[in-house]
Protein backbone atom coordinates (compact mmCIF):
# COMPACT_ATOMS: atom_id res chain seq x y z
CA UNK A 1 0.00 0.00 0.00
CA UNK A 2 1.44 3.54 -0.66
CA UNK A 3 1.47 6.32 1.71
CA UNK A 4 -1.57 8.04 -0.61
CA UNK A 5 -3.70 5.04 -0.27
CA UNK A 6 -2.69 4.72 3.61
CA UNK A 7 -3.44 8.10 4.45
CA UNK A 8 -6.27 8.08 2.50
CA UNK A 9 -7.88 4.82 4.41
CA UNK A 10 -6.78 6.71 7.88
CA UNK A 11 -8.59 9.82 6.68
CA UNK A 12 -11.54 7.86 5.91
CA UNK A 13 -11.50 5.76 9.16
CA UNK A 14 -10.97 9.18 11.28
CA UNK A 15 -14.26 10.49 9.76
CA UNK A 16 -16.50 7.50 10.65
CA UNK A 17 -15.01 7.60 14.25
CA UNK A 18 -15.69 11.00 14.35
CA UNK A 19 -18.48 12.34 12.19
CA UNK A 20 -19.74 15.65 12.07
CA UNK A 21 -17.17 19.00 13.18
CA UNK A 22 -18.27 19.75 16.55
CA UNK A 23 -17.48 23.20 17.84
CA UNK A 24 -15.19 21.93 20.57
CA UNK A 25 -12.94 20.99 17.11
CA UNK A 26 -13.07 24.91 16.83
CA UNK A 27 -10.96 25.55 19.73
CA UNK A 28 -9.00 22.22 18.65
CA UNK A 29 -9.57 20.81 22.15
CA UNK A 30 -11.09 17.48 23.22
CA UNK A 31 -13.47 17.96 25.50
CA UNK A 32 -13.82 14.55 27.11
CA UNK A 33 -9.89 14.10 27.36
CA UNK A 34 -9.92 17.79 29.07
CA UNK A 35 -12.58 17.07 31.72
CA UNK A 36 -10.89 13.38 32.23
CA UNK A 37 -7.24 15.77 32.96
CA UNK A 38 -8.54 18.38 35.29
CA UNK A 39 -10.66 15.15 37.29
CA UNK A 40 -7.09 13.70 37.36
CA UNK A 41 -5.13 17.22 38.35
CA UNK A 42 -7.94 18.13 41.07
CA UNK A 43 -8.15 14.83 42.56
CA UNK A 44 -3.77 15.19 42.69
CA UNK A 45 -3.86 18.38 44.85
CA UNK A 46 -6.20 16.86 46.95
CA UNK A 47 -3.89 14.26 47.94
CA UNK A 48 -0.85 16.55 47.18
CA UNK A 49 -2.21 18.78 50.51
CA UNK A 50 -1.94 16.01 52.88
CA UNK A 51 1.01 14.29 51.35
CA UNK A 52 2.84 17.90 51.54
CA UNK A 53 2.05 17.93 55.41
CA UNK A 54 -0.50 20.66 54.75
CA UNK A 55 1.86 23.23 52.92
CA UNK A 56 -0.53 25.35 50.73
CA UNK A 57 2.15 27.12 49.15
CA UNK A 58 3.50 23.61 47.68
CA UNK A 59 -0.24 23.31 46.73
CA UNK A 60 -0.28 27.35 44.99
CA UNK A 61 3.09 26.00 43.31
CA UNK A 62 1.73 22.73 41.51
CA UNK A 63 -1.75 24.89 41.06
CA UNK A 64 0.44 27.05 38.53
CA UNK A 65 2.25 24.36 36.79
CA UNK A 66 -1.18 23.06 36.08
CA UNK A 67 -2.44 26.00 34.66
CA UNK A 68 0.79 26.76 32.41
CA UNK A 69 0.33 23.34 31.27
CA UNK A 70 -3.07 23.43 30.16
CA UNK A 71 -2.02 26.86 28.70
CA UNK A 72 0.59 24.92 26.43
CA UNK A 73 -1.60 21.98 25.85
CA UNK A 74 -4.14 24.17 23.95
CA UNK A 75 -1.41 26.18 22.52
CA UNK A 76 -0.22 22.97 20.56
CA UNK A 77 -3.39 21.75 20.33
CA UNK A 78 -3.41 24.57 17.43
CA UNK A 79 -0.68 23.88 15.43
CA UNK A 80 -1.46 21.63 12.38
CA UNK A 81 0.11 18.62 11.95
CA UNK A 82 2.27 18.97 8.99
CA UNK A 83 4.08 21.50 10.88
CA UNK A 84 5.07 19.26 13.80
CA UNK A 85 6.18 17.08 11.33
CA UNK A 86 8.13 19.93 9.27
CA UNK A 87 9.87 21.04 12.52
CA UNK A 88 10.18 18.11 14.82
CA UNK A 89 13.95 18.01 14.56
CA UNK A 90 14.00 21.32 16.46
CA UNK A 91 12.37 20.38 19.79
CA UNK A 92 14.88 16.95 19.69
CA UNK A 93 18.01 19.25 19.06
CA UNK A 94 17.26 21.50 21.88
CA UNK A 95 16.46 18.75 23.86
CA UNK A 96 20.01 17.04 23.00
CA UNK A 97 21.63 20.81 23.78
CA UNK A 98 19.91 21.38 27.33
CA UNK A 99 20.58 17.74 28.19
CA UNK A 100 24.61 18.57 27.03
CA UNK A 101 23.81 22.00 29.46
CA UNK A 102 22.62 19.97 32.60
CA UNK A 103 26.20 18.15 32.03
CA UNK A 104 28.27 21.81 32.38
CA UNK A 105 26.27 23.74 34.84
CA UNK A 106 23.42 21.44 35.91
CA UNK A 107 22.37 21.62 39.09
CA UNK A 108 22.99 18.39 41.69
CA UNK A 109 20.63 17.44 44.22
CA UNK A 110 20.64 13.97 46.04
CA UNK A 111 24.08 12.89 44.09
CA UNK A 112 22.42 13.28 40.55
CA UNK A 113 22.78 16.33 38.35
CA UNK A 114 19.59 16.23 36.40
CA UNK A 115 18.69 19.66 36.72
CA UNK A 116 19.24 23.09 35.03
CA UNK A 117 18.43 26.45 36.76
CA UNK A 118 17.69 29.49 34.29
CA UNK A 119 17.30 33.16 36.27
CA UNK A 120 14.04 31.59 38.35
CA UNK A 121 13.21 29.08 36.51
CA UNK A 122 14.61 25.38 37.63
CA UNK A 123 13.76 22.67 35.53
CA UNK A 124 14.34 18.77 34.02
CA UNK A 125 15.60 18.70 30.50
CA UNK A 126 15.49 14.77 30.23
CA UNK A 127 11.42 15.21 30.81
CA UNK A 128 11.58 17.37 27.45
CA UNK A 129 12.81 14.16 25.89
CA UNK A 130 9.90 12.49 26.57
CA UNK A 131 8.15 13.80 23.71
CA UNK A 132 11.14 15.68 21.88
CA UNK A 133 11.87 11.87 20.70
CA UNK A 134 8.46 10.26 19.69
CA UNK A 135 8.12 13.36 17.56
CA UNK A 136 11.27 12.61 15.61
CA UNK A 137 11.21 8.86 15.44
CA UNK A 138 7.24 9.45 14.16
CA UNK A 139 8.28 12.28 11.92
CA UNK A 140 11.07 10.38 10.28
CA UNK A 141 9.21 7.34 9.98
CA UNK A 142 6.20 8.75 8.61
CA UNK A 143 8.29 9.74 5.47
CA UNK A 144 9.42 5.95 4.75
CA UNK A 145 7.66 3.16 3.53
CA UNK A 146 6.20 1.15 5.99
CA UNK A 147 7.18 -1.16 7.71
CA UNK A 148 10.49 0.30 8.73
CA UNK A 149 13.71 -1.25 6.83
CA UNK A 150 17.70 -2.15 8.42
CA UNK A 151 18.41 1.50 7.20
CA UNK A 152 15.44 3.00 9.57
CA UNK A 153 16.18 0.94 12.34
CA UNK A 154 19.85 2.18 12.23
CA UNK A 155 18.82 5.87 12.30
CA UNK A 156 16.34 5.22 14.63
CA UNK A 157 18.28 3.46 17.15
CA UNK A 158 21.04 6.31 16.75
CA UNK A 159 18.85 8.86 17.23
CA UNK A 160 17.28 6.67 20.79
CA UNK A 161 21.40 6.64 21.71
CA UNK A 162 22.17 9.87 21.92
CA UNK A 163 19.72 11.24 24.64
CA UNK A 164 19.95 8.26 26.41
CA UNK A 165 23.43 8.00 27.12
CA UNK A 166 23.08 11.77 28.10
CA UNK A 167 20.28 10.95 30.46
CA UNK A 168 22.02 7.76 32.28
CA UNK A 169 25.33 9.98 32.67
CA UNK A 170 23.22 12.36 35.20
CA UNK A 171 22.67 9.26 36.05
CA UNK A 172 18.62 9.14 36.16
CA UNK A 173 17.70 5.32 35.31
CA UNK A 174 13.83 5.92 35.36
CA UNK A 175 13.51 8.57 32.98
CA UNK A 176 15.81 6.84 30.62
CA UNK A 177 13.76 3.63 30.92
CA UNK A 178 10.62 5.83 29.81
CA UNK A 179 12.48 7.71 26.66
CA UNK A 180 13.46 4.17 25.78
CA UNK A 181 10.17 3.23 25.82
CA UNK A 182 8.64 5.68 23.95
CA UNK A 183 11.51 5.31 21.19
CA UNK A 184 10.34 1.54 21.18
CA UNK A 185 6.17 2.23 20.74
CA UNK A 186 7.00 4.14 17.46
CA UNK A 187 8.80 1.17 16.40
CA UNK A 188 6.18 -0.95 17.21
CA UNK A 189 3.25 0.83 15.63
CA UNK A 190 5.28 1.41 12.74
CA UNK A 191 5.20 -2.30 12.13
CA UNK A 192 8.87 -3.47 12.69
CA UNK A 193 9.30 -7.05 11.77
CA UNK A 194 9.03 -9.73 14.65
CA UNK A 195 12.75 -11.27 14.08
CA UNK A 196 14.37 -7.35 14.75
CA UNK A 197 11.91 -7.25 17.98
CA UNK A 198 13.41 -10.80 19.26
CA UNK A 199 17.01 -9.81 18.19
CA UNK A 200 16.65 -6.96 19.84
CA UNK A 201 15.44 -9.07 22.96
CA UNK A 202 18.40 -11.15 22.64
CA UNK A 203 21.02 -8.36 22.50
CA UNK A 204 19.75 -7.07 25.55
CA UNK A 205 19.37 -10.04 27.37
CA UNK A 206 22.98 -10.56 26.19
CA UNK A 207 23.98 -7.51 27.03
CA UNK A 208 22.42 -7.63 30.95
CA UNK A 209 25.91 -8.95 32.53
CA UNK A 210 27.62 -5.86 30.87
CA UNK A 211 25.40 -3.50 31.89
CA UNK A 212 25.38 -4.61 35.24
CA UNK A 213 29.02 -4.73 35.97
CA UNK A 214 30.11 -1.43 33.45
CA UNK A 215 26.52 0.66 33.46
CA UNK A 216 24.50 0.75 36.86
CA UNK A 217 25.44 2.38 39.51
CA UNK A 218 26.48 0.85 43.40
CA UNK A 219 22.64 2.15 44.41
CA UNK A 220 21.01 0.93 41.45
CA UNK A 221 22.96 -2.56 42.12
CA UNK A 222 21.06 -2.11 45.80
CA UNK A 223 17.61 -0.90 44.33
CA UNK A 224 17.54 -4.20 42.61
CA UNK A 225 18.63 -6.55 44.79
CA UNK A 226 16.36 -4.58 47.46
CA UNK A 227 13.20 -5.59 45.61
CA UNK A 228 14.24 -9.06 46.25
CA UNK A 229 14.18 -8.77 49.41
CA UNK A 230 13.16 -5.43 51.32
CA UNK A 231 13.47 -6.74 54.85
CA UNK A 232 17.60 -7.43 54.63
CA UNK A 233 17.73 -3.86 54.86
CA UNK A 234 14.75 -2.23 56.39
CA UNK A 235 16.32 0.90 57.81
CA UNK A 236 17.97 1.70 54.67
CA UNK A 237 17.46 0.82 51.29
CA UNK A 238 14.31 -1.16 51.81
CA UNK A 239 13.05 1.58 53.79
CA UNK A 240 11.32 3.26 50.94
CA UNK A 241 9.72 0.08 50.08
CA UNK A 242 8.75 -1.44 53.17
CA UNK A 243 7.15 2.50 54.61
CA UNK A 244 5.29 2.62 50.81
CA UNK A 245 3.29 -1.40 51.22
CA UNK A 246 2.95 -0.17 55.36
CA UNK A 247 0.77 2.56 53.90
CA UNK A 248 -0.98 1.10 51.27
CA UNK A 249 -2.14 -1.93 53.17
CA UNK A 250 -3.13 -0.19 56.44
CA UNK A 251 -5.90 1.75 54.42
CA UNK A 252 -7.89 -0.98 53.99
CA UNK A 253 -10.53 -0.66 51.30
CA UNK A 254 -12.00 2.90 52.66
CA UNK A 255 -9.02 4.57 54.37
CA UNK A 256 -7.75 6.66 57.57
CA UNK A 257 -9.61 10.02 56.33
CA UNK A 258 -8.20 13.10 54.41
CA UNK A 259 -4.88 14.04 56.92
CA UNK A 260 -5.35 11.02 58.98
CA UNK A 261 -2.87 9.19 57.76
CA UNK A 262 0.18 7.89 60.11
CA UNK A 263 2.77 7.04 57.65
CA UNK A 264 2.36 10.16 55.86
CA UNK A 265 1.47 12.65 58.28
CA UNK A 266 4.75 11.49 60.67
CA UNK A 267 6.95 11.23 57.98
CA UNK A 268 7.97 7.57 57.63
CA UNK A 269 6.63 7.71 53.89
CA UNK A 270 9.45 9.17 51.66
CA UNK A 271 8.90 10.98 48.77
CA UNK A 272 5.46 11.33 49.75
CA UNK A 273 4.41 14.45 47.53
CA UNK A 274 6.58 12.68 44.67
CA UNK A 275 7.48 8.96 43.92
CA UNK A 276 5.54 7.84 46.38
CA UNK A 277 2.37 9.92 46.39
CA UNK A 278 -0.28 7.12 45.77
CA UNK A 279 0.83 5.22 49.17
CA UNK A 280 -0.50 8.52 50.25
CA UNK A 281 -3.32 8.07 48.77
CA UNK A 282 -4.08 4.29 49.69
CA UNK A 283 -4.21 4.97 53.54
CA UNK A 284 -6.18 7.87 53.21
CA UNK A 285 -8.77 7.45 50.81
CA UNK A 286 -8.41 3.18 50.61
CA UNK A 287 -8.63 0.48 47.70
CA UNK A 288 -11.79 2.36 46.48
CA UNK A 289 -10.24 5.51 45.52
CA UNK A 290 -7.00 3.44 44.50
CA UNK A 291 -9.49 1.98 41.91
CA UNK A 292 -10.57 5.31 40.80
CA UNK A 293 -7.76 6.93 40.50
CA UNK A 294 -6.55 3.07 38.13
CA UNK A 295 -9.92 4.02 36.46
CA UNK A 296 -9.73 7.78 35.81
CA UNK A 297 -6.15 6.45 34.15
CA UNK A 298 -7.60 3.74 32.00
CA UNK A 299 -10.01 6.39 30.39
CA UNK A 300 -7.48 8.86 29.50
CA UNK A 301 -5.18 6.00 28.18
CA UNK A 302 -8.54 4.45 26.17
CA UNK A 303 -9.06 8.12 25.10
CA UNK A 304 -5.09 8.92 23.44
CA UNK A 305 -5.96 5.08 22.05
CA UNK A 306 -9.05 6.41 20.24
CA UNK A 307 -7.45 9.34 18.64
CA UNK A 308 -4.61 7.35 18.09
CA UNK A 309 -6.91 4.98 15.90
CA UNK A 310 -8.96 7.94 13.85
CA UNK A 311 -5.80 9.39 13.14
CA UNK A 312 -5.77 11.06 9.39
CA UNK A 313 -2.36 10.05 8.82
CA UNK A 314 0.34 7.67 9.54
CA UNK A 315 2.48 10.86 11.18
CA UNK A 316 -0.50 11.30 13.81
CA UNK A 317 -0.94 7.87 14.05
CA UNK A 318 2.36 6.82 15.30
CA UNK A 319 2.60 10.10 17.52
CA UNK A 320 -0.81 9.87 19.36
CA UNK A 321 -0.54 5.87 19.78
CA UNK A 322 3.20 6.38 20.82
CA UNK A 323 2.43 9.31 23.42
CA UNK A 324 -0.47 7.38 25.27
CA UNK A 325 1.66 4.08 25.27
CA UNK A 326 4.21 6.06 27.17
CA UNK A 327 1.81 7.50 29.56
CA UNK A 328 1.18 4.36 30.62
CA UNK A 329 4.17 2.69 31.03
CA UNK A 330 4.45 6.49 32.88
CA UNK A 331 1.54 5.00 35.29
CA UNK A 332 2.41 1.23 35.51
CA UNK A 333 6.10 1.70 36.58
CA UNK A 334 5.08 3.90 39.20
CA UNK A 335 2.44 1.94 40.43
CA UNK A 336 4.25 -1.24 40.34
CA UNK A 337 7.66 0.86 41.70
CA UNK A 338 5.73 1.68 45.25
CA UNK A 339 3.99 -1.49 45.42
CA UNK A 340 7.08 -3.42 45.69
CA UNK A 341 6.30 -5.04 42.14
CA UNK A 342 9.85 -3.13 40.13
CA UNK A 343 12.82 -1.01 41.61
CA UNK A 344 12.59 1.96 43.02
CA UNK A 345 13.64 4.49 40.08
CA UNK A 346 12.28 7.54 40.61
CA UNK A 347 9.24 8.31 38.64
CA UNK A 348 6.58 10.13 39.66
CA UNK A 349 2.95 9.29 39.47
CA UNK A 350 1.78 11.38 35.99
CA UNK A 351 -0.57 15.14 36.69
CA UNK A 352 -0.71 13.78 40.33
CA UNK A 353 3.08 13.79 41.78
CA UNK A 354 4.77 17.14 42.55
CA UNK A 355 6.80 18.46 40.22
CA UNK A 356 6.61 21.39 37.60
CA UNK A 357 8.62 20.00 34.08
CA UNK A 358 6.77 16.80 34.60
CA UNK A 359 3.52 18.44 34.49
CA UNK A 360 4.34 20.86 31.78
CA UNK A 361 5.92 17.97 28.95
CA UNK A 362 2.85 15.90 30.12
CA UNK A 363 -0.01 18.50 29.28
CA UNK A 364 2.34 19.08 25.72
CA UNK A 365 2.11 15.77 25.01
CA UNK A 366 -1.83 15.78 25.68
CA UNK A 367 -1.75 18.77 23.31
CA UNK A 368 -0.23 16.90 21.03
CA UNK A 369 -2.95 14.67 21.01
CA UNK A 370 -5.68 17.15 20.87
CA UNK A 371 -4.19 18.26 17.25
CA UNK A 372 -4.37 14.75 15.87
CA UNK A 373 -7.70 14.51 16.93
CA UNK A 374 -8.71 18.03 15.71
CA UNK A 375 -6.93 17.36 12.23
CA UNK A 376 -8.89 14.14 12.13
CA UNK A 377 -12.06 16.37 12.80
CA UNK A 378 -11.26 19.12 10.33
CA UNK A 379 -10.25 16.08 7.29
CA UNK A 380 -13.24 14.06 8.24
């Protein structure tokens, strides 16, 4: 099939998912996936109050990273597709030059230099990567026959390489473990061939003794072995774990009550108002609003899928499918990470956690999404 005929089919499939221009489509937003973000941002300051030991001007903080992301998300919700595709080499370069900047005058904090400080504004370029590399995989590979050949691969993979390496030198494990990913979905919904996804198993698996003596670091080594077994170590580094299961499983299936919770409230929870923000959550609100929360995530992930599938073209296609994969490998790892289920590695729980870049690349992303699905609307 050529691209023509392909992009024709898509353009034909978008209009039967979505019929008739609504006027929503004028503002190029999606209503239901904006109602389904601000459900998930109110319901994180909620919990972000009591996890922050009450501090409203933590709360006042977050508040405005919310709005300047849903400020962004509608500002790229406006620009058409074929532009993001023109131009989505820039947003990877400057993503490749602030990650060299974090390298020569990053900030450190907590023995990792992940962060770069502008006059007052402090930020995480390896978050910027998040989408900075779907949208140049996608945009590349949206100009080549599918499915991808040796040739794309080898591009691809050497444009996954360079912002990776960058991002384990900080060193930040998690957040390269989520660029990787996203690299991967593109692959994936581009239709690479089975045999390159099991040799690429097989090179990693390969690889796993190298990367374990020559890569990780001494505390990653621990991390690892930790989730083995938490309780060889339980004032140290199975603390986090062992504190993070303590509070889910003491909130039974209706919790302590909003600020009534003990691990949180006398500070044997970590990370509370970041990694660990859902343990928070558990023994104050339960298994019940641990279920909504799981469920308020499943339609926003069910929602990118959707848009993802009326895409009008292969380009918005690949970037909408690739975007909402990686928001929820965003969710899972976390989830998994404070239930004891994978290592500890730092990620924060998506437009719930504390933190401003995270928030900002995330709404992006979402904006991203609302201009495939607003092309989609205006082709259809």
């Amino acid at each position: 099939m050529s691209r023509r005929d392909f992009d024709h089919q898509m353009r034909e499939r978008g209009a039967a998912v979505y019929g008739r221009r609504s006027h929503w489509l004028t503002l190029h937003a999606d209503p239901l996936l904006a109602l389904l973000l601000a459900a998930l941002m109110t319901a994180g300051l909620a919990v972000l109050y009591s996890a922050g030991d009450s501090d409203h001007g933590q709360v006042r903080r977050q508040l405005v990273y919310m709005v300047i992301g849903m400020t962004l998300m509608l500002i790229t919700a406006q620009i058409p597709l074929r532009l993001l595709q023109r131009w989505a080499w820039l947003p990877y370069v400057a993503g490749i030059l602030l990650l060299l900047a974090v390298e020569l005058i990053g900030s450190d904090a907590k023995g990792a230099q992940r962060w770069l400080t502008l006059g007052p504004v402090r930020f995480q370029p390896a978050e910027l990567m998040k989408i900075a590399l779907p949208l140049v995989l996608t945009a590349y590979l949206a100009s080549r026959p599918p499915p991808p050949r040796l040739g794309d691969l080898a591009v691809a993979a050497a444009l996954m390489s360079v912002p990776l390496a960058l991002v384990l030198i900080q060193p930040d494990l998690g957040t390269a473990v989520l660029i990787t990913t996203g690299g991967f979905f593109v692959l994936f919904l581009a239709g690479i061939a089975v045999r390159f996804l099991l040799a690429v198993a097989a090179v990693a698996l390969a690889a796993a003794p190298m990367l374990w003596l020559f890569v990780l670091h001494d505390y990653q080594k621990t991390r690892i072995l930790t989730l083995l077994d938490p309780e060889s170590d339980k004032l140290g580094a199975g603390w986090n774990i062992i504190q993070s299961t303590t509070a889910i499983g003491s909130g039974g299936w209706t919790g302590k009550g909003w600020l009534q919770g003990t691990q949180s409230q006398l500070d044997f929870l970590p990370e509370g108002h970041t990694d660990f923000i859902i343990a928070v959550l558990a023994e104050e609100f339960g298994f019940v609003a641990v279920l909504g929360l799981i469920c308020l995530y499943a339609l926003i992930i069910l929602r990118g899928l959707a848009i993802s599938l009326g895409a009008s073209s292969m380009f918005g296609r690949l970037l909408a499918g690739s975007i909402t994969l990686t928001f929820f490998i965003y969710v899972f790892v976390n989830m998994s990470m404070v239930a004891g289920l994978l290592p500890v590695v730092g990620v924060p729980l998506p437009m719930v956690s504390y933190g401003g870049t995270s928030v900002v690349t995330l709404s992006i992303g979402f904006g991203i999404l609302m201009a495939v699905r607003s092309e989609t609307g205006r082709r259809g």
